[in-house]
PDB file of N, CA and C in Angstrom:
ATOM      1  N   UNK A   1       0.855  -1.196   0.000  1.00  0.00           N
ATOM      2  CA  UNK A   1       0.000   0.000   0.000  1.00  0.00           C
ATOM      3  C   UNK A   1       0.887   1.241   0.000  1.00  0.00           C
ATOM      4  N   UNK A   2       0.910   1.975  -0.905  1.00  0.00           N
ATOM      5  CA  UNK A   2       1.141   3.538  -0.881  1.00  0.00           C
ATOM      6  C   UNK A   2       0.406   4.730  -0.713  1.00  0.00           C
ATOM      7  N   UNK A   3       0.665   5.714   0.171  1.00  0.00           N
ATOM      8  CA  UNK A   3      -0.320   6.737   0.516  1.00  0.00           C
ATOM      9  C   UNK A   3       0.408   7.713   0.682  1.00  0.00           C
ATOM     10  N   UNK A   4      -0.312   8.588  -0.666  1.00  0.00           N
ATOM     11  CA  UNK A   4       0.119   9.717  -0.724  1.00  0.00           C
ATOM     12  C   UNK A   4      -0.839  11.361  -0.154  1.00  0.00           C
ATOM     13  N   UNK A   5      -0.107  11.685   0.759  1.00  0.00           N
ATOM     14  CA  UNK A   5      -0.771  13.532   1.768  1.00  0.00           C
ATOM     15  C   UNK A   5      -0.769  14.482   1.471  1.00  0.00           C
ATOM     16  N   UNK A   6      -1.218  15.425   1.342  1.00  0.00           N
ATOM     17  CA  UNK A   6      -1.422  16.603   0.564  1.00  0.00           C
ATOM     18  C   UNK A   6      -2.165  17.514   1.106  1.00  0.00           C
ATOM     19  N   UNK A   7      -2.108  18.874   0.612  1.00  0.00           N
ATOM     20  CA  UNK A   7      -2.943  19.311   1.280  1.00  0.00           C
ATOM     21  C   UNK A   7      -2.481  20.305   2.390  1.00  0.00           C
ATOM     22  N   UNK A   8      -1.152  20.472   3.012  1.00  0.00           N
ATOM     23  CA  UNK A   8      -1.154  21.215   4.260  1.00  0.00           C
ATOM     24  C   UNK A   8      -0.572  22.349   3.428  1.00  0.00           C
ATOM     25  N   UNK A   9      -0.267  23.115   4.398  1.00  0.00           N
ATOM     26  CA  UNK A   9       0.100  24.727   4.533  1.00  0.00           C
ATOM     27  C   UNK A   9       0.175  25.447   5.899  1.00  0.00           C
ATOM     28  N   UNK A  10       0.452  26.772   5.053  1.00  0.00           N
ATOM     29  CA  UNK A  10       0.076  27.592   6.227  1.00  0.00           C
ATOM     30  C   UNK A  10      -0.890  28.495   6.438  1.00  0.00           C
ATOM     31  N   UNK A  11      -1.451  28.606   7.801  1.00  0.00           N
ATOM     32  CA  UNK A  11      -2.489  29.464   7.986  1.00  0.00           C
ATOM     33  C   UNK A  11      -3.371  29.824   9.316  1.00  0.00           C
ATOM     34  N   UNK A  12      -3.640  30.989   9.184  1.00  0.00           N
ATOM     35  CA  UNK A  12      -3.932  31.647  10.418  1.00  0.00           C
ATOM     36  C   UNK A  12      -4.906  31.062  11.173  1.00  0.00           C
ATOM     37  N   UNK A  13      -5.193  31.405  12.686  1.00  0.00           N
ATOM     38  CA  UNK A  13      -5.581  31.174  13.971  1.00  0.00           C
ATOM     39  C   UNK A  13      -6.933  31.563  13.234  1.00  0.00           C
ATOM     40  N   UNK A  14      -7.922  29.896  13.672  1.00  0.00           N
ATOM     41  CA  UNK A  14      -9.346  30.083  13.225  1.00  0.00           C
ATOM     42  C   UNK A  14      -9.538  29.635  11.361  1.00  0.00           C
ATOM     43  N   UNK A  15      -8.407  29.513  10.948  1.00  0.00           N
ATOM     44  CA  UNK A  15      -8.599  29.210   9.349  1.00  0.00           C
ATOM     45  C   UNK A  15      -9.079  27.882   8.964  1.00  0.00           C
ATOM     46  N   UNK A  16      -9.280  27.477   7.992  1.00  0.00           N
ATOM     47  CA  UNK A  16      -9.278  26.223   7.545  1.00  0.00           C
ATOM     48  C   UNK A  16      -8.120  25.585   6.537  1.00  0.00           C
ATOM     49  N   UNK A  17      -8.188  23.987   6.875  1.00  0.00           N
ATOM     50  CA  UNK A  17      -7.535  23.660   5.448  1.00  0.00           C
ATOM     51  C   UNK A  17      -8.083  22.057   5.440  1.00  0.00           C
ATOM     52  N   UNK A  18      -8.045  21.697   4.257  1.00  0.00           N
ATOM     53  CA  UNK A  18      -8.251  20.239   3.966  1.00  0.00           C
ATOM     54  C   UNK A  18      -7.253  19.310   3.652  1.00  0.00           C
ATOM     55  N   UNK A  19      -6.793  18.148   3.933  1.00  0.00           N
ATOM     56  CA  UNK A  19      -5.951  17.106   4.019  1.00  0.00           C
ATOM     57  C   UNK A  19      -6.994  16.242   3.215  1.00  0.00           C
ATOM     58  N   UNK A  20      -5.859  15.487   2.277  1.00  0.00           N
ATOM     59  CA  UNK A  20      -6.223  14.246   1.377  1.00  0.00           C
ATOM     60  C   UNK A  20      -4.899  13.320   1.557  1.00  0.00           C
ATOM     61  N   UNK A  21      -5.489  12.094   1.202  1.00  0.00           N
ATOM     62  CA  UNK A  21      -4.607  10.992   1.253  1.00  0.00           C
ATOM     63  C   UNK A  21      -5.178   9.846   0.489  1.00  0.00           C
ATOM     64  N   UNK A  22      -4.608   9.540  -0.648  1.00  0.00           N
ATOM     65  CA  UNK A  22      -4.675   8.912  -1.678  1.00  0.00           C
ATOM     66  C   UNK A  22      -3.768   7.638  -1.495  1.00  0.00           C
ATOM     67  N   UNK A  23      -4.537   6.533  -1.309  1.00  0.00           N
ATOM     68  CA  UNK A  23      -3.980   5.137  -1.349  1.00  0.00           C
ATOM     69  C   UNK A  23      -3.913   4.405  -2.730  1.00  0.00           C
ATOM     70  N   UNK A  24      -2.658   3.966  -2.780  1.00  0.00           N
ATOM     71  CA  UNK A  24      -2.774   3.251  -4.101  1.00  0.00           C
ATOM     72  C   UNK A  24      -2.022   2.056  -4.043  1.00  0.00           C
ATOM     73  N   UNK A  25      -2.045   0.675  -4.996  1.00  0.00           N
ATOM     74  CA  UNK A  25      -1.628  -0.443  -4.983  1.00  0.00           C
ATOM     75  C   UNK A  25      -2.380  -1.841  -4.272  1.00  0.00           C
ATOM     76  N   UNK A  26      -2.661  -1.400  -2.860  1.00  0.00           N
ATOM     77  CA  UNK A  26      -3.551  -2.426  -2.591  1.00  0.00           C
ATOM     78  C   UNK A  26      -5.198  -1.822  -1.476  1.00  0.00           C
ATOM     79  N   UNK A  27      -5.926  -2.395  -1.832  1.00  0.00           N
ATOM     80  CA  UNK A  27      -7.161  -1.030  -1.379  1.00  0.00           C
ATOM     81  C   UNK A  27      -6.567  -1.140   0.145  1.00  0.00           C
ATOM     82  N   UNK A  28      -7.124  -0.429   1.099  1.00  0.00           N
ATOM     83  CA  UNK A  28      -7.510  -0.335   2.415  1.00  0.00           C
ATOM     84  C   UNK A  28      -8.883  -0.552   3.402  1.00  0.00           C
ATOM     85  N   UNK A  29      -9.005  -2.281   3.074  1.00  0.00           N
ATOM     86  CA  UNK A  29     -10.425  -2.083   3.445  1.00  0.00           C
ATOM     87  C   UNK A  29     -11.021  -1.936   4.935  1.00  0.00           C
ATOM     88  N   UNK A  30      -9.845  -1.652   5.851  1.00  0.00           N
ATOM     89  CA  UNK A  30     -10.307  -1.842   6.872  1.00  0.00           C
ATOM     90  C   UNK A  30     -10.140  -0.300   7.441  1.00  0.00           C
ATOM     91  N   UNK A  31      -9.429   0.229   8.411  1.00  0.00           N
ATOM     92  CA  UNK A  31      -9.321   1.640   8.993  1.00  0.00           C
ATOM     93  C   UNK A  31      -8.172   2.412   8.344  1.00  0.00           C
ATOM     94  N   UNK A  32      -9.073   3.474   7.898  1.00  0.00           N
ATOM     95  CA  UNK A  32      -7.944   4.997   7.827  1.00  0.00           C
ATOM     96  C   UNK A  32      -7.797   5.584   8.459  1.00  0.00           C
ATOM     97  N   UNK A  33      -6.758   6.745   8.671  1.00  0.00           N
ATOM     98  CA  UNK A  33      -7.178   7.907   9.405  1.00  0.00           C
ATOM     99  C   UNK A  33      -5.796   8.623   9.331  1.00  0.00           C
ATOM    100  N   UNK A  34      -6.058   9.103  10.405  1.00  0.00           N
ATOM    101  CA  UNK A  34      -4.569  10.914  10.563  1.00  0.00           C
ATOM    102  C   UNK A  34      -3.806  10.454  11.695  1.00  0.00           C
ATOM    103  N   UNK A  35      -3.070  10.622  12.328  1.00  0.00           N
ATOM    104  CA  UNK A  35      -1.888  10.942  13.140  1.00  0.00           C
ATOM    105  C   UNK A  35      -1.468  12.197  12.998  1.00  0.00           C
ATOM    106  N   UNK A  36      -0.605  13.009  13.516  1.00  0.00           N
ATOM    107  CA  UNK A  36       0.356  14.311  14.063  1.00  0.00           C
ATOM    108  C   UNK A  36       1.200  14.014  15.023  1.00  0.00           C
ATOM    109  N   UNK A  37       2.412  14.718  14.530  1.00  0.00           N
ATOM    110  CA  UNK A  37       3.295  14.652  15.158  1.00  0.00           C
ATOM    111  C   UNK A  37       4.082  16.323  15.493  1.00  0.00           C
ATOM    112  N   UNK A  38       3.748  16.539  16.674  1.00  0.00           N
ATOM    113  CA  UNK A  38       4.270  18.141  16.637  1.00  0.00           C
ATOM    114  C   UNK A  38       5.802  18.362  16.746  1.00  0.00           C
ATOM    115  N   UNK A  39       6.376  19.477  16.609  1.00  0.00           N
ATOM    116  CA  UNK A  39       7.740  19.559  17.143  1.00  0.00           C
ATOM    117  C   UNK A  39       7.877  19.142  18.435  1.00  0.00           C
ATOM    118  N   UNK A  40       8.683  17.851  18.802  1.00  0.00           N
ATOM    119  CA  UNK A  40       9.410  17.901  20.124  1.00  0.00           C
ATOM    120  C   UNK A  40       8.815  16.932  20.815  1.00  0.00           C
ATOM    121  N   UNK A  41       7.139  16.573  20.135  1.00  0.00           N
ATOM    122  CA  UNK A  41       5.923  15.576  20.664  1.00  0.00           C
ATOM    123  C   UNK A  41       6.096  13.895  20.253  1.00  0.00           C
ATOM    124  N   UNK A  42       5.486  13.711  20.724  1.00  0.00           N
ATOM    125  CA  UNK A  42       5.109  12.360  20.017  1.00  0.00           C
ATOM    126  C   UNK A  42       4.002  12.259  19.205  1.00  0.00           C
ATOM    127  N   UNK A  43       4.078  10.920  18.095  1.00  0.00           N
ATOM    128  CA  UNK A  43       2.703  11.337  17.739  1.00  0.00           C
ATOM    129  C   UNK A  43       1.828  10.866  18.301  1.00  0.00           C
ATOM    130  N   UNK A  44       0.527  11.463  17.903  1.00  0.00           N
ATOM    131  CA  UNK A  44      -0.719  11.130  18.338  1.00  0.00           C
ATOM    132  C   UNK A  44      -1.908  10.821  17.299  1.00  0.00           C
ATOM    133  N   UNK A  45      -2.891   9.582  17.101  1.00  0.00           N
ATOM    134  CA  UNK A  45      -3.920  10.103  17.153  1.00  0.00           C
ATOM    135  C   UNK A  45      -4.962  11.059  16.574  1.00  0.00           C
ATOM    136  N   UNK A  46      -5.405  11.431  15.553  1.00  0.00           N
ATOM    137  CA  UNK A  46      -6.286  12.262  15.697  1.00  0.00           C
ATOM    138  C   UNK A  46      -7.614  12.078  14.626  1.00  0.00           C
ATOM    139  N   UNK A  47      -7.612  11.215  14.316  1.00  0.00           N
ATOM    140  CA  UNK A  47      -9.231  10.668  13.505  1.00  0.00           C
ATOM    141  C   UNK A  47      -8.919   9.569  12.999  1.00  0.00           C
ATOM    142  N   UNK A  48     -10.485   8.567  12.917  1.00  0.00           N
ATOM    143  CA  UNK A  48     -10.230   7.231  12.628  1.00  0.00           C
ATOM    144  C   UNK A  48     -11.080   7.139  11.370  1.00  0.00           C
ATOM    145  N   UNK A  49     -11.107   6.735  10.809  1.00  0.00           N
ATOM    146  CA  UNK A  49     -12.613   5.958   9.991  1.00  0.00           C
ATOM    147  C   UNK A  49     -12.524   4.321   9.579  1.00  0.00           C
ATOM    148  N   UNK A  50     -13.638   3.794   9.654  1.00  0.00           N
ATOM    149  CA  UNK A  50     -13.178   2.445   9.442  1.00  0.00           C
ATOM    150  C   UNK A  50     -13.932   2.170   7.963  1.00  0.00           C
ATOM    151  N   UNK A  51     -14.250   0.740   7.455  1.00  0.00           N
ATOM    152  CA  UNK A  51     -14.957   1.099   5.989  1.00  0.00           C
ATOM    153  C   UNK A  51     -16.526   0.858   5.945  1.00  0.00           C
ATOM    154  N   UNK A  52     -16.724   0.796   7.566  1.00  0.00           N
ATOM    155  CA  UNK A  52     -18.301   1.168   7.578  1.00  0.00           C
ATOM    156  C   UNK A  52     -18.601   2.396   7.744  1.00  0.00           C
ATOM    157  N   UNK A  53     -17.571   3.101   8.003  1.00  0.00           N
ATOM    158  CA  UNK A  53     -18.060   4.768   7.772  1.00  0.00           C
ATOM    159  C   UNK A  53     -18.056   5.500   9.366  1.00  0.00           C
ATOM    160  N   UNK A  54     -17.844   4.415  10.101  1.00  0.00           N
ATOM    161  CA  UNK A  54     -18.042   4.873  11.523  1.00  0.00           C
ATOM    162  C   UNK A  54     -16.082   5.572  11.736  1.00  0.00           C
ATOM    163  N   UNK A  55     -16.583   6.575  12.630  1.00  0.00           N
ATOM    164  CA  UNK A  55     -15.366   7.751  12.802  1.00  0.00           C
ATOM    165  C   UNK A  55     -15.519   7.901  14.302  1.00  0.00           C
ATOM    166  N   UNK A  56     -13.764   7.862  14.661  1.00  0.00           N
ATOM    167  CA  UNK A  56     -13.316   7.975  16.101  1.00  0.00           C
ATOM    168  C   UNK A  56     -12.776   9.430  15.939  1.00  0.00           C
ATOM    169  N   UNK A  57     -12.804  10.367  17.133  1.00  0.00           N
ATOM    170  CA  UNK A  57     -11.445  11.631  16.897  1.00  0.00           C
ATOM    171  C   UNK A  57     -11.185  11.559  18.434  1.00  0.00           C
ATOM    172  N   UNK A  58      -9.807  12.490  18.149  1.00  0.00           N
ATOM    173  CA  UNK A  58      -8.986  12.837  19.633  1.00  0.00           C
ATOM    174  C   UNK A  58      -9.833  13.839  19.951  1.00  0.00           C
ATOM    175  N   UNK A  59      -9.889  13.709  21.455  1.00  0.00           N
ATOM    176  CA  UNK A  59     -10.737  15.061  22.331  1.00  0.00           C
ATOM    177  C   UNK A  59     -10.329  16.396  21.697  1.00  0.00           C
ATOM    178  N   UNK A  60      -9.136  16.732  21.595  1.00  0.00           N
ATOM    179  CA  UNK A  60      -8.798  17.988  20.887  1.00  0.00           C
ATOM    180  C   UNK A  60      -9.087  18.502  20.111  1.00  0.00           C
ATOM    181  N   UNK A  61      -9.408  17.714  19.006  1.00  0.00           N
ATOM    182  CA  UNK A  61     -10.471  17.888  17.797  1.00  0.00           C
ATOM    183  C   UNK A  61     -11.755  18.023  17.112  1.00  0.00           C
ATOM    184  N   UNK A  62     -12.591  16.785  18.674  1.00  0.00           N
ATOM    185  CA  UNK A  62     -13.570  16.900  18.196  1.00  0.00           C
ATOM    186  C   UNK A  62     -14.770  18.505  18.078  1.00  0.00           C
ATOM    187  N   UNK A  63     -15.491  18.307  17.247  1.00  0.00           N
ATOM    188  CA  UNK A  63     -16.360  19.322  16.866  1.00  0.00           C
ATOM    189  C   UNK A  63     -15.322  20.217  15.551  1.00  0.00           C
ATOM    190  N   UNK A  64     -14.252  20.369  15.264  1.00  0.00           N
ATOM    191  CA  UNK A  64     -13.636  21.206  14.883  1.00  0.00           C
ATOM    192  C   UNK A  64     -12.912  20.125  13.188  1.00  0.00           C
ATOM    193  N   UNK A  65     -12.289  19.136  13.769  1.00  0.00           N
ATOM    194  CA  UNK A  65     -12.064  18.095  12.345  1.00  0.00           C
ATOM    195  C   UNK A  65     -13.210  17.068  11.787  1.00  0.00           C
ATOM    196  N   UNK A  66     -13.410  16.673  10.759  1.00  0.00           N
ATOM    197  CA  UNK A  66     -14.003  16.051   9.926  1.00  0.00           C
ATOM    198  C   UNK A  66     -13.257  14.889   9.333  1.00  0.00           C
ATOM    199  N   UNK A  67     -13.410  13.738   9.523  1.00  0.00           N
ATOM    200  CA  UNK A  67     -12.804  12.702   8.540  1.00  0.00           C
ATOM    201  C   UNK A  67     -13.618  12.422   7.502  1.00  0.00           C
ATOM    202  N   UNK A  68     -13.464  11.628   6.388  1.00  0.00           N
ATOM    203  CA  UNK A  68     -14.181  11.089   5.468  1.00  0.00           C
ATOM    204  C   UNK A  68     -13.543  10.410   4.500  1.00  0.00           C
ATOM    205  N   UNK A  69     -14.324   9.386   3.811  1.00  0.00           N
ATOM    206  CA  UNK A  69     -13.837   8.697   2.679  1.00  0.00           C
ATOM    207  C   UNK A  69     -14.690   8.551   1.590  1.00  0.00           C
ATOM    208  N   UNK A  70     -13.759   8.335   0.792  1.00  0.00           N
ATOM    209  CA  UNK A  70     -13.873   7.916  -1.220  1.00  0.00           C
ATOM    210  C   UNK A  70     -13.849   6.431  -1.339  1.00  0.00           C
ATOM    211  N   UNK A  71     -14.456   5.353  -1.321  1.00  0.00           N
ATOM    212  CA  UNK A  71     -13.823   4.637  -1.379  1.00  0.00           C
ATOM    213  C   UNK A  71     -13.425   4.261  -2.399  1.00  0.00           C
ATOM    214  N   UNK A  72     -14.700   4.758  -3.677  1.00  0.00           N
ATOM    215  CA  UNK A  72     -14.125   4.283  -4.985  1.00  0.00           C
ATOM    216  C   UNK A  72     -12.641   5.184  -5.634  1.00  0.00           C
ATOM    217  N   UNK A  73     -12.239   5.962  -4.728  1.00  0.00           N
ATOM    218  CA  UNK A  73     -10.999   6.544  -5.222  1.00  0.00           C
ATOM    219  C   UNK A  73      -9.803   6.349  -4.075  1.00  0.00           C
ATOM    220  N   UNK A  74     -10.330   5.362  -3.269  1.00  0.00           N
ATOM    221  CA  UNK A  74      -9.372   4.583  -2.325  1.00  0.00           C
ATOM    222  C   UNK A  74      -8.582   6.308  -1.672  1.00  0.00           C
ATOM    223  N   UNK A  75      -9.254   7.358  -1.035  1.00  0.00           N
ATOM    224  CA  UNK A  75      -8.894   8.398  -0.745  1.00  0.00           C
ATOM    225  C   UNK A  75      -9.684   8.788   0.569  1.00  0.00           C
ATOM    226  N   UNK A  76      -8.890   9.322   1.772  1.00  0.00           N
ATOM    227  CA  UNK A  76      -9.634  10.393   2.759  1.00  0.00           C
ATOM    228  C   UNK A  76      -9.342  11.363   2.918  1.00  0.00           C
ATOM    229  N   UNK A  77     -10.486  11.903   3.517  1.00  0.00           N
ATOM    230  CA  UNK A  77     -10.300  13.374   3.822  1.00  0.00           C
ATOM    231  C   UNK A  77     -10.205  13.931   4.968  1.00  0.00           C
ATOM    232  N   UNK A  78      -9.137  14.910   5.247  1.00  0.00           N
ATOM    233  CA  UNK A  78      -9.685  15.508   6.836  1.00  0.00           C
ATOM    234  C   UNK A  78      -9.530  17.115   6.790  1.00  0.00           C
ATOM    235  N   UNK A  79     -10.909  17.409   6.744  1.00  0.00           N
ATOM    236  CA  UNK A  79     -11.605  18.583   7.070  1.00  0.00           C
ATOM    237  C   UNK A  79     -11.279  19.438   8.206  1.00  0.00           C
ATOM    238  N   UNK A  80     -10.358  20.246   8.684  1.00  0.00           N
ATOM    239  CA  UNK A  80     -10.091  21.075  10.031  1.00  0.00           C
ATOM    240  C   UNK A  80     -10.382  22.748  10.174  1.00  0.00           C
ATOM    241  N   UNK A  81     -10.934  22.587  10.657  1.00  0.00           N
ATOM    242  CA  UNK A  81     -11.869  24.107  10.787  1.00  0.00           C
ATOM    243  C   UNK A  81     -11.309  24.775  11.971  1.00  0.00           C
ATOM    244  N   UNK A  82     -11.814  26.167  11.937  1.00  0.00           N
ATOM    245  CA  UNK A  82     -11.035  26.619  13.531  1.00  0.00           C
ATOM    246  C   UNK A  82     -10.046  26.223  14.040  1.00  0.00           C
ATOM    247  N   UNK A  83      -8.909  26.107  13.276  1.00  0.00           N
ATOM    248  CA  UNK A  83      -7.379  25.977  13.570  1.00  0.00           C
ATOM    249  C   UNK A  83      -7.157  26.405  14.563  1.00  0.00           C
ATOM    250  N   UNK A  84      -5.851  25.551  15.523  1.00  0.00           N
ATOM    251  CA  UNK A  84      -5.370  26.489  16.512  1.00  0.00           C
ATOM    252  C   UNK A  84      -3.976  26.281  16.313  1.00  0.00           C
ATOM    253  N   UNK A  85      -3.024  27.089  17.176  1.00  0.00           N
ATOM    254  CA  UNK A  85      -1.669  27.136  16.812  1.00  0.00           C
ATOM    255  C   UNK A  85      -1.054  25.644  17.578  1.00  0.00           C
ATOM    256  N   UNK A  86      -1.944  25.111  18.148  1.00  0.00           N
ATOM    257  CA  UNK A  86      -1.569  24.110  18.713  1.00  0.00           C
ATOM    258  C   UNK A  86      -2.083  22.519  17.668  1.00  0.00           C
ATOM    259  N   UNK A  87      -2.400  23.317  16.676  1.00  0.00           N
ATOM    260  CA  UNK A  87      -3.221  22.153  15.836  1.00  0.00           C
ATOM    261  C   UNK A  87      -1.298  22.127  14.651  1.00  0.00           C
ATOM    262  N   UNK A  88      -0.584  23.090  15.148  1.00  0.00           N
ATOM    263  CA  UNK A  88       0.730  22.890  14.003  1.00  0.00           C
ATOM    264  C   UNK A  88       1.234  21.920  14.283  1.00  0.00           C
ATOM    265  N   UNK A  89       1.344  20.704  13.180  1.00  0.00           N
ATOM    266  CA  UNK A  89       2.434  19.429  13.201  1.00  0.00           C
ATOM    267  C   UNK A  89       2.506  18.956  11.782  1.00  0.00           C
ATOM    268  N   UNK A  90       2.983  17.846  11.682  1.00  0.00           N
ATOM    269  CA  UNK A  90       3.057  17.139  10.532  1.00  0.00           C
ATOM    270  C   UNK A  90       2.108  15.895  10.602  1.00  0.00           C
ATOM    271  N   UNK A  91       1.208  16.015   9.404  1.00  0.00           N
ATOM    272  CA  UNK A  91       0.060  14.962   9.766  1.00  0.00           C
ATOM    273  C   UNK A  91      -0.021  13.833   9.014  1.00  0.00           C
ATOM    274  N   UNK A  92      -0.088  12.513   9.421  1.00  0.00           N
ATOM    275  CA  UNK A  92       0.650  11.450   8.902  1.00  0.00           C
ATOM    276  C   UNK A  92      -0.774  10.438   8.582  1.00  0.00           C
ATOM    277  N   UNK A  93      -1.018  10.097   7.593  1.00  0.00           N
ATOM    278  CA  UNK A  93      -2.436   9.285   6.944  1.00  0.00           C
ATOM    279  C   UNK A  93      -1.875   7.623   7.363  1.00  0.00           C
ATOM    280  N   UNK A  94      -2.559   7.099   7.669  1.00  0.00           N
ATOM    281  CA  UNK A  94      -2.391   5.544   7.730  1.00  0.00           C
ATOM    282  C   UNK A  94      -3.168   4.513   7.124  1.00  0.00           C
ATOM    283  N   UNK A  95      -3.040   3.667   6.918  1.00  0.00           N
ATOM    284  CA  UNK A  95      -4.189   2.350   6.849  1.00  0.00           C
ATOM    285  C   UNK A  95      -3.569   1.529   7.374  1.00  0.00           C
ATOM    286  N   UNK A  96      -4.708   0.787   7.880  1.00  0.00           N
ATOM    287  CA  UNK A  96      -4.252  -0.793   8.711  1.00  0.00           C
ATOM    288  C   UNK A  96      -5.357  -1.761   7.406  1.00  0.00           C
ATOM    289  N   UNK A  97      -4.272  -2.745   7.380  1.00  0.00           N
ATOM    290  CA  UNK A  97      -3.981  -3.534   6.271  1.00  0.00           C
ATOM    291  C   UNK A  97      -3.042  -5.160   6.858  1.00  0.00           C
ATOM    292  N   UNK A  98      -3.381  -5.444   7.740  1.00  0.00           N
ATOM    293  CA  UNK A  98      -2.859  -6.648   8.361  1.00  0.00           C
ATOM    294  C   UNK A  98      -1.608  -6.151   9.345  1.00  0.00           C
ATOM    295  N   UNK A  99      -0.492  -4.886   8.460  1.00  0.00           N
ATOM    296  CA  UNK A  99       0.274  -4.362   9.319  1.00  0.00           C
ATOM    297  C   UNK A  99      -0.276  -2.813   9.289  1.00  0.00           C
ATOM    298  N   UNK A 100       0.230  -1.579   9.406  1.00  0.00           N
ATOM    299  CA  UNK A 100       0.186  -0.451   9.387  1.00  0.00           C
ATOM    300  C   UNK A 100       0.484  -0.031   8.511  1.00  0.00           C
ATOM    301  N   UNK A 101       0.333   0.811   7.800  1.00  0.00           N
ATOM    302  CA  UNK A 101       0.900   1.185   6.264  1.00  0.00           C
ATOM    303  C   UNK A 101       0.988   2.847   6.688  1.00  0.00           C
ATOM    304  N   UNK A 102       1.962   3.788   6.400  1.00  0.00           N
ATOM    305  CA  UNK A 102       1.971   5.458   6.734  1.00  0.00           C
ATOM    306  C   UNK A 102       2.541   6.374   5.717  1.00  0.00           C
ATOM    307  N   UNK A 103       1.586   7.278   5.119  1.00  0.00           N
ATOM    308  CA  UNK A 103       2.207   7.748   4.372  1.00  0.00           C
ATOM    309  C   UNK A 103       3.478   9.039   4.600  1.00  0.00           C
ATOM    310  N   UNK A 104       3.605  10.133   4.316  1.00  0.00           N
ATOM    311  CA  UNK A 104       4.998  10.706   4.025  1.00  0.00           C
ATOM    312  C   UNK A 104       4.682  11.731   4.745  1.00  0.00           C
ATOM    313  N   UNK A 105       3.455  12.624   5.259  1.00  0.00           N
ATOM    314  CA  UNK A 105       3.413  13.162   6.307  1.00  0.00           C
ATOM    315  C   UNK A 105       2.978  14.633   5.662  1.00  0.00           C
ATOM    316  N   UNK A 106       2.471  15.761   5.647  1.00  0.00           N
ATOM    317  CA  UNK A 106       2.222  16.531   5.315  1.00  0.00           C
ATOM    318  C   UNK A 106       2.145  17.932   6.297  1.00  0.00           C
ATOM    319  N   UNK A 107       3.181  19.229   6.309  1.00  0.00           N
ATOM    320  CA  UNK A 107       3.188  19.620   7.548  1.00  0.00           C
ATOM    321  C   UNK A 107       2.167  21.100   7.218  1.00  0.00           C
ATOM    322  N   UNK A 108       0.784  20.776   8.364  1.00  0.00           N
ATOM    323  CA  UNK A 108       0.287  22.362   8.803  1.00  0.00           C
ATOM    324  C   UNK A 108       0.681  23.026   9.735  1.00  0.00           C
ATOM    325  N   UNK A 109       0.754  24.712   9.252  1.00  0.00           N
ATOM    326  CA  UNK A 109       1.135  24.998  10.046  1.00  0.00           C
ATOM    327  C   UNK A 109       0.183  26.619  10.734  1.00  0.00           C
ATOM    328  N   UNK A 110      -0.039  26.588  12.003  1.00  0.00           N
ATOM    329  CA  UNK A 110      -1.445  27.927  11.776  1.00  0.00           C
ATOM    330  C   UNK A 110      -0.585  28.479  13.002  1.00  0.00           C
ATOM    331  N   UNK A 111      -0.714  30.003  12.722  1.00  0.00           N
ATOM    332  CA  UNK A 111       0.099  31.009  12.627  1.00  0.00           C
ATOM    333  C   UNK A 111      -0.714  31.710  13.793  1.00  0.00           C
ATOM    334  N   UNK A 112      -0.620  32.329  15.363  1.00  0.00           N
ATOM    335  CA  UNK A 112      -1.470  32.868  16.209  1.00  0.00           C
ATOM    336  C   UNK A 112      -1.517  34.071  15.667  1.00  0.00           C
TER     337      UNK A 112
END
């Protein structure tokens, strides 16, 4: 499985931006989702989806990120609204696929 992230930038306190992650080679039929990893942090965590459509998020997020999926374009999405400067890391797409599969990481960054 390859998964490719896209999507980040930079941008101000309260902004939005959208994250995609495009799987290709072997589908992902079981759970997607995001990870972050901040400067200095570990990562964490931060939205699940599985391929019934049902979605987990980290407390930090919820009300504010959105997950979602394509499946016929083997792609998710994560929707983050009301940025905070604490929402800056590098955000890392996964699928679980018997092992973990992670793609290359994509860094936002929101500006107070």
């Amino acid at each position: 499985v390859q998964l490719q992230a896209s999507g980040g930038g930079l941008v101000q306190t309260g902004g939005s931006l959208r994250l995609s992650c495009a799987a290709s080679g072997t589908k992902c039929l079981s759970a997607m989702g995001w990870s972050r990893q901040a400067p200095g942090k570990q990562r964490e965590p931060v939205a699940t989806i599985l391929s019934s459509g049902n979605t987990n998020y980290a407390d930090s997020v919820k009300g504010r990120f959105t997950i979602s999926r394509d499946n016929a374009k083997m792609t998710i999405y994560l929707d983050m609204n009301s940025l905070k400067p604490e929402d800056t890391a590098v955000y890392y797409c996964y699928c679980i696929r018997g092992g973990t599969y992670w793609g290359q990481g994509t860094l936002v960054t929101v500006s107070s």
